[in-house]
C-alpha atoms as a PDB file:
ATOM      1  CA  UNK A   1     -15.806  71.517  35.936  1.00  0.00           C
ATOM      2  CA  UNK A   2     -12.420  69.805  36.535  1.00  0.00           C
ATOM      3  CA  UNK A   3     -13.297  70.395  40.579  1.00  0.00           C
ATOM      4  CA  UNK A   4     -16.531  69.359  40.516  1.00  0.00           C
ATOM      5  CA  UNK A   5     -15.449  66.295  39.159  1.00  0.00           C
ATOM      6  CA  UNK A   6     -12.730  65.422  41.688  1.00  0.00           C
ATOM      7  CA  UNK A   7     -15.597  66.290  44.363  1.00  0.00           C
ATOM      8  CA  UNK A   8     -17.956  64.168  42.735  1.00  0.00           C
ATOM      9  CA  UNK A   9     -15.308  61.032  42.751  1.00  0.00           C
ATOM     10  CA  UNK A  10     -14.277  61.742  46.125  1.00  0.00           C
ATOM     11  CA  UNK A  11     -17.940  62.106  47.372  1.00  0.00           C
ATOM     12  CA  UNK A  12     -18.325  58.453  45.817  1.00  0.00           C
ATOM     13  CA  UNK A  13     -15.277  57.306  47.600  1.00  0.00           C
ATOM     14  CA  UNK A  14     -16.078  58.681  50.380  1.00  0.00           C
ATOM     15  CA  UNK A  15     -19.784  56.959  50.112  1.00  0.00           C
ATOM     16  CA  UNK A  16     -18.309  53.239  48.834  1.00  0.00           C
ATOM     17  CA  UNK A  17     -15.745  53.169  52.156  1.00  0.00           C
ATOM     18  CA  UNK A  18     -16.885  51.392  55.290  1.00  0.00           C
ATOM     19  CA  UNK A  19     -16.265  52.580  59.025  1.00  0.00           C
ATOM     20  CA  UNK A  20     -14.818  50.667  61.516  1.00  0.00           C
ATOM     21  CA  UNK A  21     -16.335  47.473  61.275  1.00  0.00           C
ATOM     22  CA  UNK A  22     -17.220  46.558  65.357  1.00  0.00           C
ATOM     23  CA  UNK A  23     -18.097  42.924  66.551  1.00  0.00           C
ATOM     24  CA  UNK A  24     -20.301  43.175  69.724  1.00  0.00           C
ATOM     25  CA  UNK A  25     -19.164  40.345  72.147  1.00  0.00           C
ATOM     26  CA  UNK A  26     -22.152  38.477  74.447  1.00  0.00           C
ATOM     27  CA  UNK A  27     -20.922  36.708  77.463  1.00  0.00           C
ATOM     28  CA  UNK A  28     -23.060  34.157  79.853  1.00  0.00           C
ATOM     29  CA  UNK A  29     -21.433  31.386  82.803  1.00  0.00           C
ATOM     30  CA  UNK A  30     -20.324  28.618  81.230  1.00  0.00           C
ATOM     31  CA  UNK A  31     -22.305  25.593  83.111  1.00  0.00           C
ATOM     32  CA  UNK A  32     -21.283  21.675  82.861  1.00  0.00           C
ATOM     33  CA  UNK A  33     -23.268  18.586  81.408  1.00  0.00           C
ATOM     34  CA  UNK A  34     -24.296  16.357  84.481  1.00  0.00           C
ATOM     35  CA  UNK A  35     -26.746  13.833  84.705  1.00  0.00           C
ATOM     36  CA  UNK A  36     -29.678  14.997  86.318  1.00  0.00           C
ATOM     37  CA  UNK A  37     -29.522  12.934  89.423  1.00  0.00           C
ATOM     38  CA  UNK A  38     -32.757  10.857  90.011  1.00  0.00           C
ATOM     39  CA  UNK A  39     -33.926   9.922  93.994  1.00  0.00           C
ATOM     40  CA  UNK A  40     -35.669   6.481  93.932  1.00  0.00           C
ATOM     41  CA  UNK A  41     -37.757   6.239  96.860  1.00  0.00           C
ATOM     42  CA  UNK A  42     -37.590   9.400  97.792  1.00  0.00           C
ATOM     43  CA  UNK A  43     -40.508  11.288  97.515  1.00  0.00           C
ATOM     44  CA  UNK A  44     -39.949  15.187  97.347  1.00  0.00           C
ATOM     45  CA  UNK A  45     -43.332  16.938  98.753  1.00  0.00           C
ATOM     46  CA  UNK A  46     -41.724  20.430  99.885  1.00  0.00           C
ATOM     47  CA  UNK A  47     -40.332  22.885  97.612  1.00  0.00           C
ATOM     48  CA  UNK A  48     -37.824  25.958  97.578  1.00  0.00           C
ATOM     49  CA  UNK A  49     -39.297  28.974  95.574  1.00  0.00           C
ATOM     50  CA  UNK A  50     -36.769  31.501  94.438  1.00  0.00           C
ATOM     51  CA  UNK A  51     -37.840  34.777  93.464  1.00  0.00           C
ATOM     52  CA  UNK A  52     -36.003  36.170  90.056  1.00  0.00           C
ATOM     53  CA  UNK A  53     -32.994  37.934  91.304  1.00  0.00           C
ATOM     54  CA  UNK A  54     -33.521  41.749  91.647  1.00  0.00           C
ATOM     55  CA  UNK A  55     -30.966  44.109  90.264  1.00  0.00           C
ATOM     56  CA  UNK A  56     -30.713  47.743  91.866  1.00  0.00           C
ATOM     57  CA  UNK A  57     -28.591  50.626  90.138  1.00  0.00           C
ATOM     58  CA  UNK A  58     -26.439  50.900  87.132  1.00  0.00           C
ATOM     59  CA  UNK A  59     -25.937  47.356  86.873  1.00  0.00           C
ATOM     60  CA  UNK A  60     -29.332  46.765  85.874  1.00  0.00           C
ATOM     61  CA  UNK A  61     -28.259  46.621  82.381  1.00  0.00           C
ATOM     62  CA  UNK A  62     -27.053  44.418  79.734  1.00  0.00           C
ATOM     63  CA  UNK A  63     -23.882  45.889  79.158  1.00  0.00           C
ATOM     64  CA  UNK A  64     -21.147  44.606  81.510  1.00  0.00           C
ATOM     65  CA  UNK A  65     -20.149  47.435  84.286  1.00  0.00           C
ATOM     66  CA  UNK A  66     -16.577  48.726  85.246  1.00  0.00           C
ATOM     67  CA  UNK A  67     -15.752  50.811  88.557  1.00  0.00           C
ATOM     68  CA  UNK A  68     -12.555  52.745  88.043  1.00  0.00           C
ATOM     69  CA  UNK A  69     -10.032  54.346  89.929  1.00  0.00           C
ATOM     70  CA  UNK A  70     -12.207  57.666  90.918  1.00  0.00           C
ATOM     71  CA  UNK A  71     -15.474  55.815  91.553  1.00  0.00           C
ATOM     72  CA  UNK A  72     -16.672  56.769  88.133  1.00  0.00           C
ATOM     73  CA  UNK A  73     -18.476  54.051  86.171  1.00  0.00           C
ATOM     74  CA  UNK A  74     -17.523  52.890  82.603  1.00  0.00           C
ATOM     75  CA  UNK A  75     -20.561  50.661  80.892  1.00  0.00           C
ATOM     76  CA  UNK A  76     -19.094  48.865  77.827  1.00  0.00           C
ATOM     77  CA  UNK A  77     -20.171  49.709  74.463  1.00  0.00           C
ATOM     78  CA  UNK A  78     -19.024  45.991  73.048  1.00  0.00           C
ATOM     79  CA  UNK A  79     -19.930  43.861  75.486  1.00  0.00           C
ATOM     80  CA  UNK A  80     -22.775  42.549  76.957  1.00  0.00           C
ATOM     81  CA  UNK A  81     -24.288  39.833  79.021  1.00  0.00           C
ATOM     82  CA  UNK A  82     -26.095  37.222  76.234  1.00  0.00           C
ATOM     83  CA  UNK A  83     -29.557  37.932  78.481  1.00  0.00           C
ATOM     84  CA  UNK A  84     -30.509  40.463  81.247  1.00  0.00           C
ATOM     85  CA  UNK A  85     -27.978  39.174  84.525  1.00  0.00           C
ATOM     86  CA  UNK A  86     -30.856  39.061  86.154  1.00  0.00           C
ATOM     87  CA  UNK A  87     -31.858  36.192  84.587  1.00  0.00           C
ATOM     88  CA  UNK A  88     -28.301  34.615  84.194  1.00  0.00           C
ATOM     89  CA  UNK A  89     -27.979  35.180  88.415  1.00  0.00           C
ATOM     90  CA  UNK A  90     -31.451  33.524  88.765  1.00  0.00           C
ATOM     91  CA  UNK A  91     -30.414  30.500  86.775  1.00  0.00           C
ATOM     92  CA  UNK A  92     -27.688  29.977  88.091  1.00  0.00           C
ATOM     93  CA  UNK A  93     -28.160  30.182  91.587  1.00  0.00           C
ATOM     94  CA  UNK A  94     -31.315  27.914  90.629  1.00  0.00           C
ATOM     95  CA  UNK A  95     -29.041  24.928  89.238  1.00  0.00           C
ATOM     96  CA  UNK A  96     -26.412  25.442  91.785  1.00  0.00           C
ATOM     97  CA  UNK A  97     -29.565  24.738  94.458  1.00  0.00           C
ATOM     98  CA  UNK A  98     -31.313  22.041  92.682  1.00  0.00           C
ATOM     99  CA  UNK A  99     -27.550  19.941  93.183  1.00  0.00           C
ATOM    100  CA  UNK A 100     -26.859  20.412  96.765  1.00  0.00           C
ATOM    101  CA  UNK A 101     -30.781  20.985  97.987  1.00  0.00           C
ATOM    102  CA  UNK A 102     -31.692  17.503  97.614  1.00  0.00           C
ATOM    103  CA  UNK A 103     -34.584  17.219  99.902  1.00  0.00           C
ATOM    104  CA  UNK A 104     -36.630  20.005  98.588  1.00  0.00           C
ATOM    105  CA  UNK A 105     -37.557  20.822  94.936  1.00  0.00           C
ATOM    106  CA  UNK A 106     -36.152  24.077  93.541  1.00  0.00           C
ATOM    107  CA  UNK A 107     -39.211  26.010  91.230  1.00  0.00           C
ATOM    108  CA  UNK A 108     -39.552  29.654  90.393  1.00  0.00           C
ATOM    109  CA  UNK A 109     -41.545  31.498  92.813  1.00  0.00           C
ATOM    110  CA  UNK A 110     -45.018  32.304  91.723  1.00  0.00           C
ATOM    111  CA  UNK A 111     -45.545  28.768  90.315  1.00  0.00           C
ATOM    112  CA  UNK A 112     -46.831  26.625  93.343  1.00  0.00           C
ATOM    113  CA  UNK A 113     -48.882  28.271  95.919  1.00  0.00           C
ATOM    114  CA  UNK A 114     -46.333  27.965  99.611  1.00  0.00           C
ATOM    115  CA  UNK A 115     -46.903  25.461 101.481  1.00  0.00           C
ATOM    116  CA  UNK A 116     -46.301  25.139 105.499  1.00  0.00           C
ATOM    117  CA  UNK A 117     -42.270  25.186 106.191  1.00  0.00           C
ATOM    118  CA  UNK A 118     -41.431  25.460 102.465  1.00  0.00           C
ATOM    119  CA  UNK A 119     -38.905  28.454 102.078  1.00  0.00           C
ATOM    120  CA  UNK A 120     -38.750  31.642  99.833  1.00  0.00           C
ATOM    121  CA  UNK A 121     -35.495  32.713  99.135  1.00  0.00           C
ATOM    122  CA  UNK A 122     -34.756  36.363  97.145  1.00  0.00           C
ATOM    123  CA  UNK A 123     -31.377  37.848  96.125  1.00  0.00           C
ATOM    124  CA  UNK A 124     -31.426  42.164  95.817  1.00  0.00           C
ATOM    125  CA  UNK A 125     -27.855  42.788  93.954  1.00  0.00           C
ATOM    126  CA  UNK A 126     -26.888  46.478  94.044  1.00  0.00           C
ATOM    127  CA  UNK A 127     -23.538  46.187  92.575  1.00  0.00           C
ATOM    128  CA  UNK A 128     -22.469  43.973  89.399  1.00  0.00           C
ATOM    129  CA  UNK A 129     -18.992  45.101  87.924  1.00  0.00           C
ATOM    130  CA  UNK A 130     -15.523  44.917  87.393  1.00  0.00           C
ATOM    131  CA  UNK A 131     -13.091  46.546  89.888  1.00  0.00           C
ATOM    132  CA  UNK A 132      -9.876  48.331  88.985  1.00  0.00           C
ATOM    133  CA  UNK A 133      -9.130  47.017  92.610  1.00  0.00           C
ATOM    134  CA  UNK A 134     -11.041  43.961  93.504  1.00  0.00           C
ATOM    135  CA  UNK A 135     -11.776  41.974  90.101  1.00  0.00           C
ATOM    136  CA  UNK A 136     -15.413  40.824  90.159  1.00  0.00           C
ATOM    137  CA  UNK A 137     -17.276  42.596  92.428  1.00  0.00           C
ATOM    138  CA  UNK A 138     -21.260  41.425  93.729  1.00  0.00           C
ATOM    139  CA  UNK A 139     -22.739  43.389  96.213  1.00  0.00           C
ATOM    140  CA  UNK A 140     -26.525  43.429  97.748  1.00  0.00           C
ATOM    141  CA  UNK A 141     -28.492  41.043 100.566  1.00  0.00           C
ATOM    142  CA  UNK A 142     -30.695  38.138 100.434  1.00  0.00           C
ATOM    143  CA  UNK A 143     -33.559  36.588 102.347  1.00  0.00           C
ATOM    144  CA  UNK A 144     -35.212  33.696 103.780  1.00  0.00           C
ATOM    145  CA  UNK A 145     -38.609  33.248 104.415  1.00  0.00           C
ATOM    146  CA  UNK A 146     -40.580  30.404 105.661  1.00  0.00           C
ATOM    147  CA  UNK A 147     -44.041  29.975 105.873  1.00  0.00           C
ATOM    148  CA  UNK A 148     -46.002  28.907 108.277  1.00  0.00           C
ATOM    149  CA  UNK A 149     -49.893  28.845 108.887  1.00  0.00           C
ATOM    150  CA  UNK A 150     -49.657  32.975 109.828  1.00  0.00           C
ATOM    151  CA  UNK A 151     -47.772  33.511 106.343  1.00  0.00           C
ATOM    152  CA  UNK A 152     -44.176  34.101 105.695  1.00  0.00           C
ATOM    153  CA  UNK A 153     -41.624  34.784 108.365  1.00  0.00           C
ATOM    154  CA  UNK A 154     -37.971  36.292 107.851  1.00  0.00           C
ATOM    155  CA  UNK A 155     -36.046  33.671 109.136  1.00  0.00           C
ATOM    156  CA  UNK A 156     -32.716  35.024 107.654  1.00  0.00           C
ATOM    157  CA  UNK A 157     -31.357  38.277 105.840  1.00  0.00           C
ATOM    158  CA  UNK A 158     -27.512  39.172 105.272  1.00  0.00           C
ATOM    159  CA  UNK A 159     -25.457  42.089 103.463  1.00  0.00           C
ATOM    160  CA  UNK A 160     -23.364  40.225 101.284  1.00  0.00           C
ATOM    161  CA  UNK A 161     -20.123  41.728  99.188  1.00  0.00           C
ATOM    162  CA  UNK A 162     -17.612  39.220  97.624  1.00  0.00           C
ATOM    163  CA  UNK A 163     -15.042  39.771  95.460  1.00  0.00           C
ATOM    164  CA  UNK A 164     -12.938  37.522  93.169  1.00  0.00           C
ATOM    165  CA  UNK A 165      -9.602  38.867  91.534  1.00  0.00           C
ATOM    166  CA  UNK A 166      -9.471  38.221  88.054  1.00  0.00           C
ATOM    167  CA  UNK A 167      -7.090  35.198  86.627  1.00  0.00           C
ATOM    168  CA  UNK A 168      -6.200  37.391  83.838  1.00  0.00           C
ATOM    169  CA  UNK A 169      -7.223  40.843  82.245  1.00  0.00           C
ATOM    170  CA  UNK A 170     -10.292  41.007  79.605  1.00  0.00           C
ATOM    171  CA  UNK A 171     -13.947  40.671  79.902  1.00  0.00           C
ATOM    172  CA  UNK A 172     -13.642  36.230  79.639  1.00  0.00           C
ATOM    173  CA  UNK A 173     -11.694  36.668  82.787  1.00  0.00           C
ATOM    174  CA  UNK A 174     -14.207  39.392  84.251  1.00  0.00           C
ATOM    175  CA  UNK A 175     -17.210  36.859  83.622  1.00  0.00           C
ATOM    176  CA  UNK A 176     -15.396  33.698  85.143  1.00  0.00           C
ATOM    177  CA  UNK A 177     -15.022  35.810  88.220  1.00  0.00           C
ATOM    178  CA  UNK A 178     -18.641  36.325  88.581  1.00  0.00           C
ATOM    179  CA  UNK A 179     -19.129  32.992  87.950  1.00  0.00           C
ATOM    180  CA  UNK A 180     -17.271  32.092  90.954  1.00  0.00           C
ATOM    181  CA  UNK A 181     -18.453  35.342  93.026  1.00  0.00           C
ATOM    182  CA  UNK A 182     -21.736  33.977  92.592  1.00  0.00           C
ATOM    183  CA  UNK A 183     -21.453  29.973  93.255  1.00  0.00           C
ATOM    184  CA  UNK A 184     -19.901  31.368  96.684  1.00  0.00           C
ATOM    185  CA  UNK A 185     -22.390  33.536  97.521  1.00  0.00           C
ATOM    186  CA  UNK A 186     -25.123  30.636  96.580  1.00  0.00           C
ATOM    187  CA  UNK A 187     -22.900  28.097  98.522  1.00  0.00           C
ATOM    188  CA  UNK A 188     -23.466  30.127 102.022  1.00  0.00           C
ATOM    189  CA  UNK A 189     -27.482  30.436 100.984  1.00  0.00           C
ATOM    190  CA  UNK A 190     -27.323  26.497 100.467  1.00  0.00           C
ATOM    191  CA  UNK A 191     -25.302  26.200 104.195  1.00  0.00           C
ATOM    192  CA  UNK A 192     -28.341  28.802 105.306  1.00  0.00           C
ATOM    193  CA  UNK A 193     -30.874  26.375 103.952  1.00  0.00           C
ATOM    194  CA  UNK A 194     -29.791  23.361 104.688  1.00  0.00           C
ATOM    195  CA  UNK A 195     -28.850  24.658 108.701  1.00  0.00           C
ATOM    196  CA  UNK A 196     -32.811  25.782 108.675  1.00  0.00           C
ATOM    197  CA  UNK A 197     -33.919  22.590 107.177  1.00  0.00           C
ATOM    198  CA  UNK A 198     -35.792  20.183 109.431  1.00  0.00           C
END
């Protein structure tokens, strides 16, 4: 009986403790307050339509992707992107292209139909991680189209990989080099653009 009784209070012990108590961690690019910049007298009639970013492979996921030393992948189990990167990419490259495009207006594809010499732009991104080696690391190609009477033309497509070392170690530091991955990769699409522009 004396047993049975210890088992009993150690079964409600046992029962009563709490595990490891685990705080997930959501991460997104941090973006600055501007005044949105208004054009008097300038009337904007062509627009830029940017297809939602396409993600290929493992980093098609919300939790945030490490490459290590023997090409294996590690996918964290605490931390995680605050929305799909898809959509984080998309936005971003969106308000990075709505500054410096100034004589077009930047909309989601799909919600105007194209109009002659208005360009398409999409972003494929096959890699999305942390490097033991290189920090940040964005891989995948992008296109321009333009349309024309015919339909839409491939002006411009490029393999792009860029990598950013990290300022420090962690995930904070892992997400403010994507951040700046990114605004470099949407700074040579802008240069594209803006060269194709007439």
């Amino acid at each position: 009986m004396r047993n049975l009784t210890i088992l009993l209070v150690l079964l409600t012990l046992t029962a009563c403790s709490s595990g490891q108590n685990i705080q997930l961690k959501y991460y997104d690019f941090t973006y600055q307050q501007e005044d949105s910049a208004t054009t008097s007298g300038q009337t904007i009639t062509k627009y830029l339509h940017i297809n939602q970013v396409k993600i290929q492979g493992v980093a098609d996921q919300q939790p945030l992707i490490q490459i290590l030393t023997d090409n294996s992948v590690n996918i964290a189990n605490y931390h995680f992107w605050s929305q799909h990167p898809k959509y984080t990419l998309t936005d971003s490259m969106a308000r990075s292209l709505v500054k410096k495009v100034s004589n077009y207006k930047v909309i989601p594809a799909g919600k105007t139909t194209p109009q002659d010499g208005e360009f398409m732009l999409q972003v494929t991104v096959t890699k999305l991680a942390g490097h033991y080696e290189f920090g940040s690391l964005i891989e995948g190609q992008w296109f321009i189209y333009q349309f024309n009477p015919e339909g839409k033309i491939l002006l411009n497509s490029e393999l792009f990989s860029i990598s950013t070392p990290l300022e420090d170690s962690g995930f904070d530091a892992l997400i403010k080099a994507h951040q700046f991955s990114w605004e470099k990769l949407t700074d040579k699409i802008t240069g594209i653009i803006l060269s194709k522009s007439i």
